[in-house]
C-alpha atoms as a PDB file:
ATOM      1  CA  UNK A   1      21.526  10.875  -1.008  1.00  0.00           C
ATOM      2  CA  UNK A   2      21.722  14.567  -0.650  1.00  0.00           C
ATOM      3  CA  UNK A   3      24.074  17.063  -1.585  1.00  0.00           C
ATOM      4  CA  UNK A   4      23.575  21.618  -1.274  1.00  0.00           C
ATOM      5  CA  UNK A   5      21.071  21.702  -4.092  1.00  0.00           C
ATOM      6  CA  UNK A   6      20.316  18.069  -5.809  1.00  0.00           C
ATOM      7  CA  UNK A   7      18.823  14.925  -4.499  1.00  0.00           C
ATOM      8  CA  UNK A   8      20.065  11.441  -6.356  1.00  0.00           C
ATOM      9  CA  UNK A   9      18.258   8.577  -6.399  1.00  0.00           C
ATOM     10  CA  UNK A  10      18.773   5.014  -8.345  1.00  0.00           C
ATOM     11  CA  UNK A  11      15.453   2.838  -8.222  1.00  0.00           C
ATOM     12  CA  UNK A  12      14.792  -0.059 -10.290  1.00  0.00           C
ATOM     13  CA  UNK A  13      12.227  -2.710 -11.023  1.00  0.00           C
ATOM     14  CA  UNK A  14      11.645  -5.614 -13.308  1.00  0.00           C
ATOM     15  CA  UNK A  15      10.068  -5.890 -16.396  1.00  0.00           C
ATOM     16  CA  UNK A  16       7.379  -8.281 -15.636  1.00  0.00           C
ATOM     17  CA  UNK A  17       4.278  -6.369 -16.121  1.00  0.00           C
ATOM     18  CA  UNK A  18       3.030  -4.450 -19.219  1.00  0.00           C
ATOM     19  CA  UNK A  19       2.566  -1.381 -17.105  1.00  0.00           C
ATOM     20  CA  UNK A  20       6.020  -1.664 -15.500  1.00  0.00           C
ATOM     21  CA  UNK A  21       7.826  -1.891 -18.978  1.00  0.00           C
ATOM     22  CA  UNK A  22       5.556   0.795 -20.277  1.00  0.00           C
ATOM     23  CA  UNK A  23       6.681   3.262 -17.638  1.00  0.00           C
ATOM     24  CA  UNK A  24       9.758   2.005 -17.452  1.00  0.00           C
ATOM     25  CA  UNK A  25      10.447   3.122 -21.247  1.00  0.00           C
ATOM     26  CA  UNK A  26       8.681   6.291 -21.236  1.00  0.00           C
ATOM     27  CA  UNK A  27      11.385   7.000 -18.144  1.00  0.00           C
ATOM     28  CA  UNK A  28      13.769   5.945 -20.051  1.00  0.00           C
ATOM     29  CA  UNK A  29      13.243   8.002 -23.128  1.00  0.00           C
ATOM     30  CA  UNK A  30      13.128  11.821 -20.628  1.00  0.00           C
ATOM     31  CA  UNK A  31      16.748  11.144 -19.969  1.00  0.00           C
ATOM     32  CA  UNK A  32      17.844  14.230 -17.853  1.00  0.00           C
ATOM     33  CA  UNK A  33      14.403  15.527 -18.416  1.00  0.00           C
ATOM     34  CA  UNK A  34      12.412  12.719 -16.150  1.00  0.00           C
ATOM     35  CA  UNK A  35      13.082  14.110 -12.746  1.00  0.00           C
ATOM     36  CA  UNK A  36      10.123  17.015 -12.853  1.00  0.00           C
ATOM     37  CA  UNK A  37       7.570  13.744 -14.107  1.00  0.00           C
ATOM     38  CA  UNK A  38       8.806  12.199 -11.018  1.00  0.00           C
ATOM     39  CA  UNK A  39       8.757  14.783  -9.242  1.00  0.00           C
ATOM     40  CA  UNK A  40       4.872  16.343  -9.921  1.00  0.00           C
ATOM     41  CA  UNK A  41       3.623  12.630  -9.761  1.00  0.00           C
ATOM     42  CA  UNK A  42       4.956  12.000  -6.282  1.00  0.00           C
ATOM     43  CA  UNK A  43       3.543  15.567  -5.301  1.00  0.00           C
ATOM     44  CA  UNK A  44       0.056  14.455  -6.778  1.00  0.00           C
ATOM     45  CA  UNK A  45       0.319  11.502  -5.064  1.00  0.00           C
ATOM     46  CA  UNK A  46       1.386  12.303  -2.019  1.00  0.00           C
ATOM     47  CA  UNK A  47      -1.471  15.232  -1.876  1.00  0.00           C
ATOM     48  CA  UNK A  48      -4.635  12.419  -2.949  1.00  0.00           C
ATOM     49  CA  UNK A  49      -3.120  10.185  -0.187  1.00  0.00           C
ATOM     50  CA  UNK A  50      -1.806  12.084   2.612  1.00  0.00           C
ATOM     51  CA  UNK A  51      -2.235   8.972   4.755  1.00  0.00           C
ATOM     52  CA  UNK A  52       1.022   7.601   2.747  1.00  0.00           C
ATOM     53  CA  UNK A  53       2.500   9.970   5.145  1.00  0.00           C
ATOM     54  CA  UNK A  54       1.415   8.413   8.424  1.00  0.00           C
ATOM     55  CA  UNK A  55       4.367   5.832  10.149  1.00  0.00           C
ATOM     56  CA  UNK A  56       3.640   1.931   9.280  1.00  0.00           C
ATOM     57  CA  UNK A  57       1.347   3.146   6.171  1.00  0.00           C
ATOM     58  CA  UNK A  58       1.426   0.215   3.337  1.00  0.00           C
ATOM     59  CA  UNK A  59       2.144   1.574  -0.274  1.00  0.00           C
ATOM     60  CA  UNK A  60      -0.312  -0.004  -3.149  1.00  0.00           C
ATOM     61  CA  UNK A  61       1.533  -2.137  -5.551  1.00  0.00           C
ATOM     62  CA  UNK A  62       1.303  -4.230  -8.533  1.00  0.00           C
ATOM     63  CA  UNK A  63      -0.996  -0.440  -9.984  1.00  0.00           C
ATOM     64  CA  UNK A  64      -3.845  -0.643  -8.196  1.00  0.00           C
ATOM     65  CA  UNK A  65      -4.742   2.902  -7.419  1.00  0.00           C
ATOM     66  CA  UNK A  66      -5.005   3.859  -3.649  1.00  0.00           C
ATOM     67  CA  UNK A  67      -7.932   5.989  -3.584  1.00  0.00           C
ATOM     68  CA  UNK A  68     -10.713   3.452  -5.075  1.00  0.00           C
ATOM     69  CA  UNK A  69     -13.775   4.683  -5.778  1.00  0.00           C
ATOM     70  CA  UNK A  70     -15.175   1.969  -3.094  1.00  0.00           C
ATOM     71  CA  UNK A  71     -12.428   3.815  -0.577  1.00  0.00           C
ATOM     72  CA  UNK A  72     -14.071   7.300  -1.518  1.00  0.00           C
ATOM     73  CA  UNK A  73     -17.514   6.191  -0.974  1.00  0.00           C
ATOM     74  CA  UNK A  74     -16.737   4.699   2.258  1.00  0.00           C
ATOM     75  CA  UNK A  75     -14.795   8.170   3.203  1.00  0.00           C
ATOM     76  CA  UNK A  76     -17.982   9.827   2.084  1.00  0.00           C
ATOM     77  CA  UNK A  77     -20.195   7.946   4.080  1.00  0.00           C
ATOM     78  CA  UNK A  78     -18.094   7.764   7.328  1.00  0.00           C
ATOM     79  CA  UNK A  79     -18.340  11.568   7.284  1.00  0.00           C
ATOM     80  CA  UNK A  80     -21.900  11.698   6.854  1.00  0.00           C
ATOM     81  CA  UNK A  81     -22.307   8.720   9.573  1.00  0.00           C
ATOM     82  CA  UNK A  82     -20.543  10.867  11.784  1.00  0.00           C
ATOM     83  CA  UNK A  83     -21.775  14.372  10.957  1.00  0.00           C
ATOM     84  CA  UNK A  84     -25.612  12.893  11.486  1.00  0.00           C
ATOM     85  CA  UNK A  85     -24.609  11.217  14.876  1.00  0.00           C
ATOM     86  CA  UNK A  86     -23.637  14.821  16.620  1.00  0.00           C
ATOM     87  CA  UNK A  87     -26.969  16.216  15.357  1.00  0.00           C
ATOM     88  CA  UNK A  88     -29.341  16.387  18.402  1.00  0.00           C
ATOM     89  CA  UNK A  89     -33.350  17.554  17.230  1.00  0.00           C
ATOM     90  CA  UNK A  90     -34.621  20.281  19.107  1.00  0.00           C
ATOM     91  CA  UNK A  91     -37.855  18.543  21.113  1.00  0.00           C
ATOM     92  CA  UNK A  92     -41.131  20.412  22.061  1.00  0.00           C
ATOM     93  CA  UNK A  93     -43.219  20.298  24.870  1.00  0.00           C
ATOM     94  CA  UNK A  94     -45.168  17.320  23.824  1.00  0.00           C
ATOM     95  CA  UNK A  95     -41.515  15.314  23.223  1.00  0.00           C
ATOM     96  CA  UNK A  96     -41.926  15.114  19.378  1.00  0.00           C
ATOM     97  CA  UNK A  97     -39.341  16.910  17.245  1.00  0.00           C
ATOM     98  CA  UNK A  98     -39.138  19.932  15.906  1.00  0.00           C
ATOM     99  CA  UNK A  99     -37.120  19.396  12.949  1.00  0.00           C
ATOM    100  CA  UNK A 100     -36.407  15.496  12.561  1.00  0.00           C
ATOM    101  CA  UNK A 101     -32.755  14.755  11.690  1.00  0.00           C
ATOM    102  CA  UNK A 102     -33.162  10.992  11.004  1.00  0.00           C
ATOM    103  CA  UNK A 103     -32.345  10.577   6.691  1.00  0.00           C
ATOM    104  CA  UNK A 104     -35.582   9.792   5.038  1.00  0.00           C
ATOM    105  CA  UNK A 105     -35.821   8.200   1.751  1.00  0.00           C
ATOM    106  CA  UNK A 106     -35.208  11.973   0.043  1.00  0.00           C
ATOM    107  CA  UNK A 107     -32.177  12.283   1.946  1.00  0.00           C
ATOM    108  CA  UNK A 108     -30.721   8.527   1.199  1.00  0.00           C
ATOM    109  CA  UNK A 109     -32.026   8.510  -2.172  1.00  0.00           C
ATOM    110  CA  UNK A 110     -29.732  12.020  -2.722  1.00  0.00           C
ATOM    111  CA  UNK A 111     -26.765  10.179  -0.864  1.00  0.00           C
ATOM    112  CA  UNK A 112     -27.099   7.319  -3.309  1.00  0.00           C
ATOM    113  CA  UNK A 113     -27.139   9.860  -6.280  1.00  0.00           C
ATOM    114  CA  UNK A 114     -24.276  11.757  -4.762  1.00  0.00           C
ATOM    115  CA  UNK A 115     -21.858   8.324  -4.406  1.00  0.00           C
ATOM    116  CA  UNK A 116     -23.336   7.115  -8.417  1.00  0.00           C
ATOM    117  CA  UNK A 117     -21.850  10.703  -9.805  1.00  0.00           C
ATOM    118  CA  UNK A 118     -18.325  10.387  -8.236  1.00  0.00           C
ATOM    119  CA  UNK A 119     -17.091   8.950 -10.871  1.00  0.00           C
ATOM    120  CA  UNK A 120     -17.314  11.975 -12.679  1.00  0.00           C
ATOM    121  CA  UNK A 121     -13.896  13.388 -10.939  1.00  0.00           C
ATOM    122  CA  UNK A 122     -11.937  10.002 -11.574  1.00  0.00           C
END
């Protein structure tokens, strides 16, 4: 519900997970003070998962994070899959390739290093 200048919300949940009775309390101690919390984490969230935007998208529950680090490899990899697939080599005269595009083992093995350091930024 809305009014000129404040939004109003009641939301509730039961107590039958540790993490749901941990954030419950640390809610519950901010008093007036827990709307900014609320409101930064639903920012953050909202901009690591703009998706949760998109009509018919299904929230995570139960605290699994939404952004796995399975999900970001596969991201990763979709983008490469299709950035490699609208690269066309430049043939000469003889039909082999100027500069091959195909990944060779340098290129995979980099790929593979590149996915086994994102957990750095989690």
């Amino acid at each position: 519900m809305g009014t000129l200048d404040k939004y109003r919300f009641t939301i509730q949940w039961g107590a039958d997970s540790d993490e749901k009775i941990h954030i419950g309390e640390t809610l519950k101690g901010l008093g007036n003070r827990k709307s900014k919390l609320i409101v930064d984490a639903v920012s953050m969230y909202l901009k690591a998962c703009p998706e949760s935007l998109s009509p018919g998208y299904k929230f995570h529950s139960g605290g699994e994070p939404a952004l796995t680090l399975k999900r970001v490899e596969a991201i990763v990899s979709d983008m490469l899959d299709a950035r490699l697939a609208n690269i066309v080599p430049v043939y000469q005269s003889d039909n082999k390739p100027v500069n091959p595009v195909a990944p060779d083992a340098t290129a995979d093995d980099d790929l593979d290093d590149m996915i086994q350091n994102l957990d750095l930024f989690t």
